[in-house]
Protein backbone atom coordinates (compact mmCIF):
# COMPACT_ATOMS: atom_id res chain seq x y z
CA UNK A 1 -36.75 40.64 23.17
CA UNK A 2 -39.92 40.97 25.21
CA UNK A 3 -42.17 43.42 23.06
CA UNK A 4 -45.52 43.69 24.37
CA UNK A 5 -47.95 46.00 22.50
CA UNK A 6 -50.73 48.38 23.10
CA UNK A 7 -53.61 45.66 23.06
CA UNK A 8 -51.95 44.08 26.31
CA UNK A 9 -52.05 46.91 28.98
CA UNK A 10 -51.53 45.08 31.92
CA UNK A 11 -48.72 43.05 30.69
CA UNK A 12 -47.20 46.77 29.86
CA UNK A 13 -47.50 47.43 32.71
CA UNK A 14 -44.82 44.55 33.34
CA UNK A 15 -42.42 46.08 31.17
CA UNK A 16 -42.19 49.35 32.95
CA UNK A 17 -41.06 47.80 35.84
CA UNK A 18 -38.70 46.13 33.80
CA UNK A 19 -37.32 48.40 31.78
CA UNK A 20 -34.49 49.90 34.23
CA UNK A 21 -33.14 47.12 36.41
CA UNK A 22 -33.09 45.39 32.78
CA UNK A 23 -30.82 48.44 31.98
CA UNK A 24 -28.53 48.06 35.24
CA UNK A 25 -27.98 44.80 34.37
CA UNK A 26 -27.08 45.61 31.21
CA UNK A 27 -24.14 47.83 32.67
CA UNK A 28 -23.20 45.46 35.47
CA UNK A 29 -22.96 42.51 32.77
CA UNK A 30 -21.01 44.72 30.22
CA UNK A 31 -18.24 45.73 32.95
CA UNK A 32 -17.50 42.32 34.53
CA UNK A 33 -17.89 39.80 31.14
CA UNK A 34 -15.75 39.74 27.97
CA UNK A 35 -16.60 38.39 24.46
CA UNK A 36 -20.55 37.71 23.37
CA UNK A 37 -22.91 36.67 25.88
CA UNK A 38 -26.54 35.44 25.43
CA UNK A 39 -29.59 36.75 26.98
CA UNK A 40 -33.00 38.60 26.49
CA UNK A 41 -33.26 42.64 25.29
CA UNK A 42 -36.48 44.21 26.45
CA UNK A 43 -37.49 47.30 24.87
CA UNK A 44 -39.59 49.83 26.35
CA UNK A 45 -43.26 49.33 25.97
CA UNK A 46 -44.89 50.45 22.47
CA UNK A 47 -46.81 53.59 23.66
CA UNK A 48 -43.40 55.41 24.97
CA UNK A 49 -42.52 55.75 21.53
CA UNK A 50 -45.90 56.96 20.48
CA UNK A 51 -46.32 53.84 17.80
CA UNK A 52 -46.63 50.36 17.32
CA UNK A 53 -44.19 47.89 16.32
CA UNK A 54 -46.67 45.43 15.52
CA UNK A 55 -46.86 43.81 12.01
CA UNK A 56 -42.93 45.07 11.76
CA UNK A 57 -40.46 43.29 10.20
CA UNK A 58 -36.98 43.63 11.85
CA UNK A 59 -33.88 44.22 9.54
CA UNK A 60 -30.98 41.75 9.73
CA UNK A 61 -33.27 38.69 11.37
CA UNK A 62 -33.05 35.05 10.43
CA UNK A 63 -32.39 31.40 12.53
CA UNK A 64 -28.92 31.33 13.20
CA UNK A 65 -28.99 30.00 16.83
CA UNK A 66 -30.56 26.59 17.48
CA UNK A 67 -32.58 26.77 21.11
CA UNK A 68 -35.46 25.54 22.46
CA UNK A 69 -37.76 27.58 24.42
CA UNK A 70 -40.81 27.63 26.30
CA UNK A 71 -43.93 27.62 23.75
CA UNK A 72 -44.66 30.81 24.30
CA UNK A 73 -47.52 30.66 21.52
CA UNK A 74 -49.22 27.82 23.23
CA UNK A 75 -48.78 28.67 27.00
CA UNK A 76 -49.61 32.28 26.45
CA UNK A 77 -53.27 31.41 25.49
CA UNK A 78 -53.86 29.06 28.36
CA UNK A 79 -52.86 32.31 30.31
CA UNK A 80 -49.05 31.18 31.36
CA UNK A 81 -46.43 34.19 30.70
CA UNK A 82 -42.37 33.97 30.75
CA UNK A 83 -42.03 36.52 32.86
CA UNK A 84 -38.07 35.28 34.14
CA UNK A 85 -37.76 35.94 30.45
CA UNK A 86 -35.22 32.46 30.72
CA UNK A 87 -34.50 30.22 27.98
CA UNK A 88 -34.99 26.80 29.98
CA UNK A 89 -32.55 25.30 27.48
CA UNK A 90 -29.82 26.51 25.02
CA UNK A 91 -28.07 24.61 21.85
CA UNK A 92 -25.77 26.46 19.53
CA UNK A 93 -24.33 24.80 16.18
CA UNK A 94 -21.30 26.67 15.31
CA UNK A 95 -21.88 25.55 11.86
CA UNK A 96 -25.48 27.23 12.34
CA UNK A 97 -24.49 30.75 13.85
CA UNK A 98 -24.10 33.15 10.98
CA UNK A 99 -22.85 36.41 11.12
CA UNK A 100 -26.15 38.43 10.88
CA UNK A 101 -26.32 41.33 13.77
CA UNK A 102 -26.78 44.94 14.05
CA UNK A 103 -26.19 47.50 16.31
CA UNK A 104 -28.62 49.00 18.71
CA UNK A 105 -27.51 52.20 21.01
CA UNK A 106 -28.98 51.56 24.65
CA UNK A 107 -27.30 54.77 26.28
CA UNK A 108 -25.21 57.39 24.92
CA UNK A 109 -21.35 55.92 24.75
CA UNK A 110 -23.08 52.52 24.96
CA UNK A 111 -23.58 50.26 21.53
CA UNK A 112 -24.51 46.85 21.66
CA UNK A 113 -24.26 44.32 18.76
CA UNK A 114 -26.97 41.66 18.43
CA UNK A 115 -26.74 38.37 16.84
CA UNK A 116 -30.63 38.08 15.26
CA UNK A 117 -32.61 34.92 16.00
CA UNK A 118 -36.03 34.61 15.59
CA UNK A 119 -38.51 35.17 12.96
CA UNK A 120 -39.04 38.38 11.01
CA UNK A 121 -42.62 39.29 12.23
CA UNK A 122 -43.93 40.53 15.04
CA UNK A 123 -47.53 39.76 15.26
CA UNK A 124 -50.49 41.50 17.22
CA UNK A 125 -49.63 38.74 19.69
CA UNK A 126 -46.55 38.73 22.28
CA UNK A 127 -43.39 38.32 20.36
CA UNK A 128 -40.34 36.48 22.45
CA UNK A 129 -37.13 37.05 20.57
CA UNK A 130 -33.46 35.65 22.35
CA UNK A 131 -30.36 37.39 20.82
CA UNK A 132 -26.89 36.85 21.35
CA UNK A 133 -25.46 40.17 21.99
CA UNK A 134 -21.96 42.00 23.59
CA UNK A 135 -20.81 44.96 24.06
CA UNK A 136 -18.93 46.45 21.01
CA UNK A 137 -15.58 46.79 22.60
CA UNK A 138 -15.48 43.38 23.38
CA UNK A 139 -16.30 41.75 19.33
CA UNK A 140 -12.21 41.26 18.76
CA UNK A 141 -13.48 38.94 16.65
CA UNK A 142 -15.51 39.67 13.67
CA UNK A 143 -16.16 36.37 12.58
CA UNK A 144 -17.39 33.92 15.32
CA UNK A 145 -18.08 31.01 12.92
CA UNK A 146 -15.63 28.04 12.14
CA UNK A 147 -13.50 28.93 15.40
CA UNK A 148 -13.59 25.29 16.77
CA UNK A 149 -10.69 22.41 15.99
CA UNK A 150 -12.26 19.44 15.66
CA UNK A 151 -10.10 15.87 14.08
CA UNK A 152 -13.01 13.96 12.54
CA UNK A 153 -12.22 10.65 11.11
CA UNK A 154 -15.62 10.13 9.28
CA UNK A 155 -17.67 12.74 7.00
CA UNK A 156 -20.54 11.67 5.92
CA UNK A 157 -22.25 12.34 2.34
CA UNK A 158 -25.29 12.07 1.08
CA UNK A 159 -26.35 12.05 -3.00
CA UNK A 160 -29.45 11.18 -4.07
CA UNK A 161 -29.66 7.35 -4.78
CA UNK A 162 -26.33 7.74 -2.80
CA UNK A 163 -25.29 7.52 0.98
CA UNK A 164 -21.84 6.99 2.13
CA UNK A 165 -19.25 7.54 4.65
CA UNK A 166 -15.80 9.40 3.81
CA UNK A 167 -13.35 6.95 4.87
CA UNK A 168 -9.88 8.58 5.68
CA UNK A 169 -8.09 5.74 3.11
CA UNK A 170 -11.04 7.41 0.82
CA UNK A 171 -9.91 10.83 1.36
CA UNK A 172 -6.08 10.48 0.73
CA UNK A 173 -6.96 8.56 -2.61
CA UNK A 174 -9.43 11.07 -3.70
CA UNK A 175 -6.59 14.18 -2.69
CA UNK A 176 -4.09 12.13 -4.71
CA UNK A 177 -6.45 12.44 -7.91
CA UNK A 178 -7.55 16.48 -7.06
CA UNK A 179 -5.89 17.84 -4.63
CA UNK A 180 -3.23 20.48 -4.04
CA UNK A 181 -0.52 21.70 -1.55
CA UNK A 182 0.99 24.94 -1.98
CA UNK A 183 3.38 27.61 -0.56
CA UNK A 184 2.55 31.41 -1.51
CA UNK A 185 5.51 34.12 -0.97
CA UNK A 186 3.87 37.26 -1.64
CA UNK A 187 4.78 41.00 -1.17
CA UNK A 188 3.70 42.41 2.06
CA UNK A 189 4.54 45.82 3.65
CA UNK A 190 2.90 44.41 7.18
CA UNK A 191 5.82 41.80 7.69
CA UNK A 192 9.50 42.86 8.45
CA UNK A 193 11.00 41.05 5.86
CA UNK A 194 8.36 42.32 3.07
CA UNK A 195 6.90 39.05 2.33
CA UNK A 196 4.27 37.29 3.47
CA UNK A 197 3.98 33.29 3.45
CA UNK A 198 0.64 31.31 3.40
CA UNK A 199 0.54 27.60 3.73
CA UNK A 200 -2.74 26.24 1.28
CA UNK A 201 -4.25 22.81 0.74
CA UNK A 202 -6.96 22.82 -1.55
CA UNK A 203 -9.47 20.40 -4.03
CA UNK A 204 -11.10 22.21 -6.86
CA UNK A 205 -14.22 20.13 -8.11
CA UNK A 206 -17.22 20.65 -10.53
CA UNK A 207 -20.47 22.48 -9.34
CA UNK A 208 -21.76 18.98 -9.90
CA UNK A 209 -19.66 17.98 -6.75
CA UNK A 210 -20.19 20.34 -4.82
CA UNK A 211 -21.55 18.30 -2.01
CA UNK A 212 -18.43 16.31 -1.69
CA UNK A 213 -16.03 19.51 -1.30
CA UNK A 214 -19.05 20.34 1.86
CA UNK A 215 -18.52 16.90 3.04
CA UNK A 216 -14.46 17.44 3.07
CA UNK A 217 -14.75 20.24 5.25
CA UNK A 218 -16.57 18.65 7.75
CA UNK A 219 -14.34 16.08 7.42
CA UNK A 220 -11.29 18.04 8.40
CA UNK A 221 -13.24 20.32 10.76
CA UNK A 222 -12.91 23.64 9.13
CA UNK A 223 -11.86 25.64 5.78
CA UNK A 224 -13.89 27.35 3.01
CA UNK A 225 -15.53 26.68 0.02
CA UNK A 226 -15.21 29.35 -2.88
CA UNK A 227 -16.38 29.77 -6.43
CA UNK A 228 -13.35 29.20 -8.58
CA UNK A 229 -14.56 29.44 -12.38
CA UNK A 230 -17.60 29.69 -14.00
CA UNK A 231 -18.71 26.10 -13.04
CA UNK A 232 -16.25 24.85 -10.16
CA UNK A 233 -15.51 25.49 -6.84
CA UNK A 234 -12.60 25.35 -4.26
CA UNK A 235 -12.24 23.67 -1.03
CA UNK A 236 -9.24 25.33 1.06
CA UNK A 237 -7.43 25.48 4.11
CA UNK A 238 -5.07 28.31 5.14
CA UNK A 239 -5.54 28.10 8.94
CA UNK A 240 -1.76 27.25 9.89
CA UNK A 241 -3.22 25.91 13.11
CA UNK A 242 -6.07 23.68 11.41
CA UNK A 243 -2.99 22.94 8.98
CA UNK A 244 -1.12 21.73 12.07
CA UNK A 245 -3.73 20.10 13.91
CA UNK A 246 -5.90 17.87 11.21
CA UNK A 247 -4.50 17.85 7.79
CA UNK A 248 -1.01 16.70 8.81
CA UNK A 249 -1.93 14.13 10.86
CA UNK A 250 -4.20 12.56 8.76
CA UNK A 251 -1.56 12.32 5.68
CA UNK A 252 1.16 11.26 7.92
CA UNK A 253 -1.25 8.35 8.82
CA UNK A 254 -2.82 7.86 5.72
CA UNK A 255 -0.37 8.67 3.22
CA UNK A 256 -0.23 9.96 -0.37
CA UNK A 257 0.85 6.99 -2.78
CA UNK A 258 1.19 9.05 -6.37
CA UNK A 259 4.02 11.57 -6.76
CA UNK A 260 1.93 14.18 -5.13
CA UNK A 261 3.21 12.37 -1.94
CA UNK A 262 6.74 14.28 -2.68
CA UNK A 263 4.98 17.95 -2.47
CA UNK A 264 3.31 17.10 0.65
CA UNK A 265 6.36 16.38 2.34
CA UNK A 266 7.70 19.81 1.37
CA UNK A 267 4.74 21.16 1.99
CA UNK A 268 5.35 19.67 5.31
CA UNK A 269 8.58 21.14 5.94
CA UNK A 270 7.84 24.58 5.27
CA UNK A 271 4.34 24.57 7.70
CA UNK A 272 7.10 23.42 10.57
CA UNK A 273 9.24 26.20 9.54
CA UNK A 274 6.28 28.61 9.63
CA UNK A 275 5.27 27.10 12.94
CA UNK A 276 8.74 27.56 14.64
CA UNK A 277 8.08 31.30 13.24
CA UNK A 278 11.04 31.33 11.19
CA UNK A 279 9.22 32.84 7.94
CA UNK A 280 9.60 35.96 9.53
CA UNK A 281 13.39 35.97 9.46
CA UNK A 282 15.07 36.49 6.11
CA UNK A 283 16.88 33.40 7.15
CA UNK A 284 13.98 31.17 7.31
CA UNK A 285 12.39 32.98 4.07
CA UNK A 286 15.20 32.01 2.22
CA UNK A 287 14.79 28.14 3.42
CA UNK A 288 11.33 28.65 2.68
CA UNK A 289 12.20 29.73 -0.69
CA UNK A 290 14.39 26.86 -1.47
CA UNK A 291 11.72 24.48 -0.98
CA UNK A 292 9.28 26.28 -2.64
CA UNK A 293 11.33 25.70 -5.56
CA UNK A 294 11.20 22.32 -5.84
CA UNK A 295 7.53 22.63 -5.14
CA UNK A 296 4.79 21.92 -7.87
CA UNK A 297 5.75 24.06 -10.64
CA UNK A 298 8.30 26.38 -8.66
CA UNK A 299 9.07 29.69 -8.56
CA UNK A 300 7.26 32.69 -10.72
CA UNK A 301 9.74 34.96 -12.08
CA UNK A 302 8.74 37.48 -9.61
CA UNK A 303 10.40 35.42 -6.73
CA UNK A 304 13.50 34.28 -9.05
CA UNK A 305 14.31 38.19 -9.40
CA UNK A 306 13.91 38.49 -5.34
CA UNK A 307 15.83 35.43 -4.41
CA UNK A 308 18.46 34.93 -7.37
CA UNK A 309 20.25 32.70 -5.28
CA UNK A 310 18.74 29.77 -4.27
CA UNK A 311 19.83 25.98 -4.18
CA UNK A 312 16.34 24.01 -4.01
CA UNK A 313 16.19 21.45 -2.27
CA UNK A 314 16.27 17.50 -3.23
CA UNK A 315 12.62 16.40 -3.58
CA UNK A 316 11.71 13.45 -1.85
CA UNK A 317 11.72 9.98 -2.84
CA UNK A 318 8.12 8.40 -2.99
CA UNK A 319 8.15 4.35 -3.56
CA UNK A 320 4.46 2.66 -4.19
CA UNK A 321 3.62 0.65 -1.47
CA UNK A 322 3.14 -3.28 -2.42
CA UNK A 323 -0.38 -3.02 -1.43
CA UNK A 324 -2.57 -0.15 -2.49
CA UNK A 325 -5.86 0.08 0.29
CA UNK A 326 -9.01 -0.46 -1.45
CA UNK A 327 -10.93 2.47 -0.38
CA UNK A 328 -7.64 4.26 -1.49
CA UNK A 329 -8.29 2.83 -5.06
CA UNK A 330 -12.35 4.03 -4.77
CA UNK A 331 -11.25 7.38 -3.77
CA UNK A 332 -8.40 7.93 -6.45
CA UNK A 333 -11.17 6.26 -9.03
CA UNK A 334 -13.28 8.92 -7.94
CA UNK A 335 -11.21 11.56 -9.22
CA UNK A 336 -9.48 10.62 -11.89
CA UNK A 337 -11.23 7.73 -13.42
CA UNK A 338 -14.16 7.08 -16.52
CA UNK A 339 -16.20 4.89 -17.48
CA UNK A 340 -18.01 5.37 -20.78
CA UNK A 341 -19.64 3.84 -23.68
CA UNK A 342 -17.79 3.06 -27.35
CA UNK A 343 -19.88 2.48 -30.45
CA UNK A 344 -18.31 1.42 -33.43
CA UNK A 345 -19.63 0.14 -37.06
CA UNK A 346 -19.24 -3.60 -37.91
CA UNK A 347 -20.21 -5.59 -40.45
CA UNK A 348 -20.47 -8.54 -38.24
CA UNK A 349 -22.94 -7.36 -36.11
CA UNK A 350 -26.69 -7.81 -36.71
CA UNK A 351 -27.51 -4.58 -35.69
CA UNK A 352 -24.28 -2.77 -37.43
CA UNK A 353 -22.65 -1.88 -33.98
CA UNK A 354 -20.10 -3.11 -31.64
CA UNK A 355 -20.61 -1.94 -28.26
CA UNK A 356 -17.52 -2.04 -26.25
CA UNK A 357 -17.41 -1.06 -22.18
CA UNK A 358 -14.20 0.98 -21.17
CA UNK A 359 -12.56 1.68 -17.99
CA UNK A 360 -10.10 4.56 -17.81
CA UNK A 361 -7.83 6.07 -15.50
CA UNK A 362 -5.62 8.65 -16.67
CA UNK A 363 -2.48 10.00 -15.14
CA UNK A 364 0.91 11.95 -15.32
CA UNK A 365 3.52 9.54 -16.69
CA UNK A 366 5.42 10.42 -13.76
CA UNK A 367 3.16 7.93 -11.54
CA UNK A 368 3.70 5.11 -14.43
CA UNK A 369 4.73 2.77 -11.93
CA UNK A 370 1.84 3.05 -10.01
CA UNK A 371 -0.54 2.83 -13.08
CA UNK A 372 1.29 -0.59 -13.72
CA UNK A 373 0.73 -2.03 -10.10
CA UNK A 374 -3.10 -0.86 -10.60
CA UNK A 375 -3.24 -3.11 -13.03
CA UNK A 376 -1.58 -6.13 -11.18
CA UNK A 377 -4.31 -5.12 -8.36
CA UNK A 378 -7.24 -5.39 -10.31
CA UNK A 379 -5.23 -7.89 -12.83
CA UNK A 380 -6.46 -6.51 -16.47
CA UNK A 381 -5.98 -3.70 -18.05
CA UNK A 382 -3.40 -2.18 -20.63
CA UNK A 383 -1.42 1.17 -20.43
CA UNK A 384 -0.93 3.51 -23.16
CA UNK A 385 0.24 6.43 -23.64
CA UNK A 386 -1.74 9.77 -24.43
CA UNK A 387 -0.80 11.73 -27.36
CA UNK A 388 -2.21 14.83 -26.11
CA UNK A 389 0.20 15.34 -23.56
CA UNK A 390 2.90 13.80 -20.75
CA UNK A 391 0.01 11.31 -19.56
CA UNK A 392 -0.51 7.70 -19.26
CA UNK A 393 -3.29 5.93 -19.88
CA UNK A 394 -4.90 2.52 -18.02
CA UNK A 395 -7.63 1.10 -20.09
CA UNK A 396 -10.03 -2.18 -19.86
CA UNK A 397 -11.32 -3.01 -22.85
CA UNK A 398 -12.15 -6.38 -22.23
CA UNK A 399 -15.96 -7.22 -21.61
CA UNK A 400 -15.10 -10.23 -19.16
CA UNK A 401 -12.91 -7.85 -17.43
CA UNK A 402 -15.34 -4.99 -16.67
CA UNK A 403 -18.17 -7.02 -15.97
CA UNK A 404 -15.81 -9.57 -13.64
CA UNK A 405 -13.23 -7.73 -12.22
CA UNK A 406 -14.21 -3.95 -12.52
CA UNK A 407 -17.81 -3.85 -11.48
CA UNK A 408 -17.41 -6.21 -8.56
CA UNK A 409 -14.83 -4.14 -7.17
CA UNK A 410 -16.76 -0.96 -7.41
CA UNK A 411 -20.12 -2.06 -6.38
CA UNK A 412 -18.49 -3.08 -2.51
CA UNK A 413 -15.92 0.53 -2.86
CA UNK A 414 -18.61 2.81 -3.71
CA UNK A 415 -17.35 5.48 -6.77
CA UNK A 416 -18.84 9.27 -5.15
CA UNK A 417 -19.49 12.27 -7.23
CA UNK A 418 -21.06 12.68 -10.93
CA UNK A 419 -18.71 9.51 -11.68
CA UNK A 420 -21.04 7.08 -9.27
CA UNK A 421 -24.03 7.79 -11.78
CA UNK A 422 -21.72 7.37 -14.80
CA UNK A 423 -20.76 4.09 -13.59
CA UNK A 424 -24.25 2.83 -12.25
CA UNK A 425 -24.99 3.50 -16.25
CA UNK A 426 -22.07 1.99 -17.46
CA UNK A 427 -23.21 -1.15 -15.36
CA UNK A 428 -26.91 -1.22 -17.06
CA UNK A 429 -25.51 -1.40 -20.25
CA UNK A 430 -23.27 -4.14 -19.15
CA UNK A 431 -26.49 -5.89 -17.78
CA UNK A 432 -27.79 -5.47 -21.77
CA UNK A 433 -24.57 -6.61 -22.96
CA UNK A 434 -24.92 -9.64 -20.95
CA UNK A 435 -28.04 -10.44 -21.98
CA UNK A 436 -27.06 -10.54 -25.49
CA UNK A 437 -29.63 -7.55 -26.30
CA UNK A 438 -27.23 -5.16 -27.81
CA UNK A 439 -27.09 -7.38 -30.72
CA UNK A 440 -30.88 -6.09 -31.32
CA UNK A 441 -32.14 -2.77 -32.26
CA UNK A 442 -34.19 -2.25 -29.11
CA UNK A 443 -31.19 -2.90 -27.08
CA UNK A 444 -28.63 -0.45 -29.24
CA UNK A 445 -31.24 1.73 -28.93
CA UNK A 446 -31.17 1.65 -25.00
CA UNK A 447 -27.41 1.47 -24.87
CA UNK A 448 -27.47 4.20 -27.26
CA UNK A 449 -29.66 6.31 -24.66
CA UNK A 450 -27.93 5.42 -22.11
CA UNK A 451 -24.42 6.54 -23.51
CA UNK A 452 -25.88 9.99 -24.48
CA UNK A 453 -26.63 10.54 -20.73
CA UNK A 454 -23.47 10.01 -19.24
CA UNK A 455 -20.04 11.88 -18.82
CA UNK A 456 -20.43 15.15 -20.60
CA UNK A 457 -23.97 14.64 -21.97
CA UNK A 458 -25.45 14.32 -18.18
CA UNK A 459 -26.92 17.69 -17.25
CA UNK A 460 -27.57 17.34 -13.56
């Protein structure tokens, strides 16, 4: 917007002149073009209204379009003026363009939407404002953000003490720990067959790592984040065509290695039925329903009752492989393992303690196998089994073994989330342990600080 107030008479004069073939053009533009184009409203000078707009603030304004411009500020005092009213150069993040707009009626019959750019104020000096605007019966789309496909290998993260790249081997171990495919059959009056079918991946993760589901989705291009709890949030994808395009390819190529690996591939199969367009036959429904029921936990009774008979299908077969990728094994470790702190009393210790380092990874007992060959990999470790439920436990004890086998590995595979600073503590008190200090009160005393700041006693 060119708005040019009552202290610069001349320069209104300029926007008289302006103001209708600026209006023609707006006509000519809206009958030729479709979808949102980008360009420059002037408004008709201040004293045709009969007030000022300086000192204003406009409703709805804020940077969501990256450009650079002429310094208007700058050349306007040495006397220069844009009067093309032309952005010499234009850059758009689709990341960065929001969805803040309004509407503005030019002509009767005629409403335009604008996409807001530039700053709130409008000063007692010349105020340039570029706006992305269209006419409303050509905004099909509501929501112009997060349109683009993209297949991007590498994501990367930042945490404070903490940089690191997403590696794809990284992302299929951490999915294995946290994430989820799913197939939702729900009622729907807009679909001939009354039921609607949604194809979901999804990781749900602590507000704490939040900045990990943010660097997932630019991993895979696209998806939301939502707030799923009190204190966690969800990373999904529902696009059947970002579905199609980016999260199938990278599992085929960098595949699941716990039993989760068995619900992708069904997963699978029912996104190619859906792609084919056969969940909107009965027919394909009912396929879809089959393999829905060997999926994760099933059917609800509500789709039992609506598709009584059913013969689910066989779930796949999922073998480990004989070598499990390393940045697999950070990414998995990520998710579902701990390290933490024991103290126990003993009379044999000068300072009444024993101090004892654990690694942990806990799992369904279904993926036993796997827990096993985890422990050939890192070649320690025992496996228990949890009385609290149908889980496995792998657990290193052994001091030697943490501070030779388990530390090494993780120092080179970097651990990412709230679990990197539990282990960079976990690896100071292994220093202290090393150093024979833990046997002294000073150095329980640190060990004993240390331990009350990690896992559930860290705050931030």
């Amino acid at each position: 917007m060119l708005l040019i107030g009552e202290r610069f008479p001349r320069l209104n004069n300029i926007s008289y002149l302006s103001l209708i073939p600026s209006i023609v053009l707006f006509l000519f533009a809206g009958g030729i073009e479709n979808g949102v184009g980008t360009g420059w409203t002037l408004y008709p000078p201040a004293d045709w209204c009969g007030t000022s707009f300086m000192w204003e603030e406009r409703p709805n304004s804020g940077d969501t379009l990256e450009l650079l411009v002429p310094s208007y500020s700058r050349k306007a005092v040495s006397g220069w003026t844009n009067h093309s009213c032309m952005v010499t150069s234009q850059k758009a993040s689709e990341k960065n363009v929001g969805n803040r707009g309004s509407k503005s009626v030019i002509l009767p019959n005629i409403t335009v939407k604008e996409q807001r750019v530039d700053g709130r104020w409008c000063t007692n000096l010349m105020h340039l404002r570029c706006t992305l605007m269209g006419f409303e019966r050509n905004y099909r789309v509501k929501i112009p953000s997060n349109q683009v496909l993209k297949i991007r290998h590498y994501s990367s993260i930042t945490i404070p003490g903490q940089s690191c790249d997403l590696n794809p081997w990284f992302v299929t171990g951490f999915t294995d720990a946290e994430g989820s495919f799913m197939i939702r059959i729900r009622n729907s009056p807009r679909y001939k067959t009354g039921w609607m079918v949604v194809a979901l991946f999804s990781i749900t993760l602590d507000q704490k790592d939040y900045h990990i589901l943010q660097a997932l989705k630019s991993y895979f291009g696209g998806g939301n984040i939502w707030k799923d709890g009190k204190s966690t949030y969800k990373f999904k994808i529902e696009s059947l065509e970002l579905i199609m395009k980016v999260v199938l390819p990278h599992f085929d190529k960098y595949p699941l290695i716990t039993k989760k690996l068995a619900d992708y591939l069904l997963f699978r199969s029912v996104v190619e039925l859906m792609e084919g367009k056969e969940h909107l036959t009965m027919k394909g429904l009912q396929k879809i329903a089959s393999i829905k029921a060997s999926l994760n936990n099933g059917l609800t009774d509500e789709l039992k009752a609506a598709f009584p008979v059913l013969n689910p299908v066989a779930r796949p077969l999922v073998e480990i492989p004989e070598i499990l990728p390393e940045q697999w094994i950070s990414g998995f470790t990520s998710g579902e393992g701990c390290f933490k702190i024991t103290l126990s009393k003993s009379l044999t210790n000068k300072a009444g303690f024993q101090v004892t380092l654990v690694f942990q990874i806990t799992q369904h007992s279904r993926d036993e196998i796997l827990m096993k060959s985890l422990i050939s990999y890192f070649g320690c470790g025992i496996l228990q089994k949890d009385s609290r439920g149908p889980y496995v436990n792998l657990l290193v004890y052994n001091f030697a073994d943490n501070y030779g086998k388990i530390m090494p590995f993780f120092n080179l595979h970097n651990i990412v989330g709230k679990k990197s600073a539990d282990f960079k503590d976990w690896c100071k008190a292994a220093e202290i342990i090393k150093a024979k200090d833990h046997v002294t009160p000073k150095g329980l005393e640190q060990i004993r600080e240390i331990k009350s700041g990690m896992n559930k006693g860290r705050s931030t």
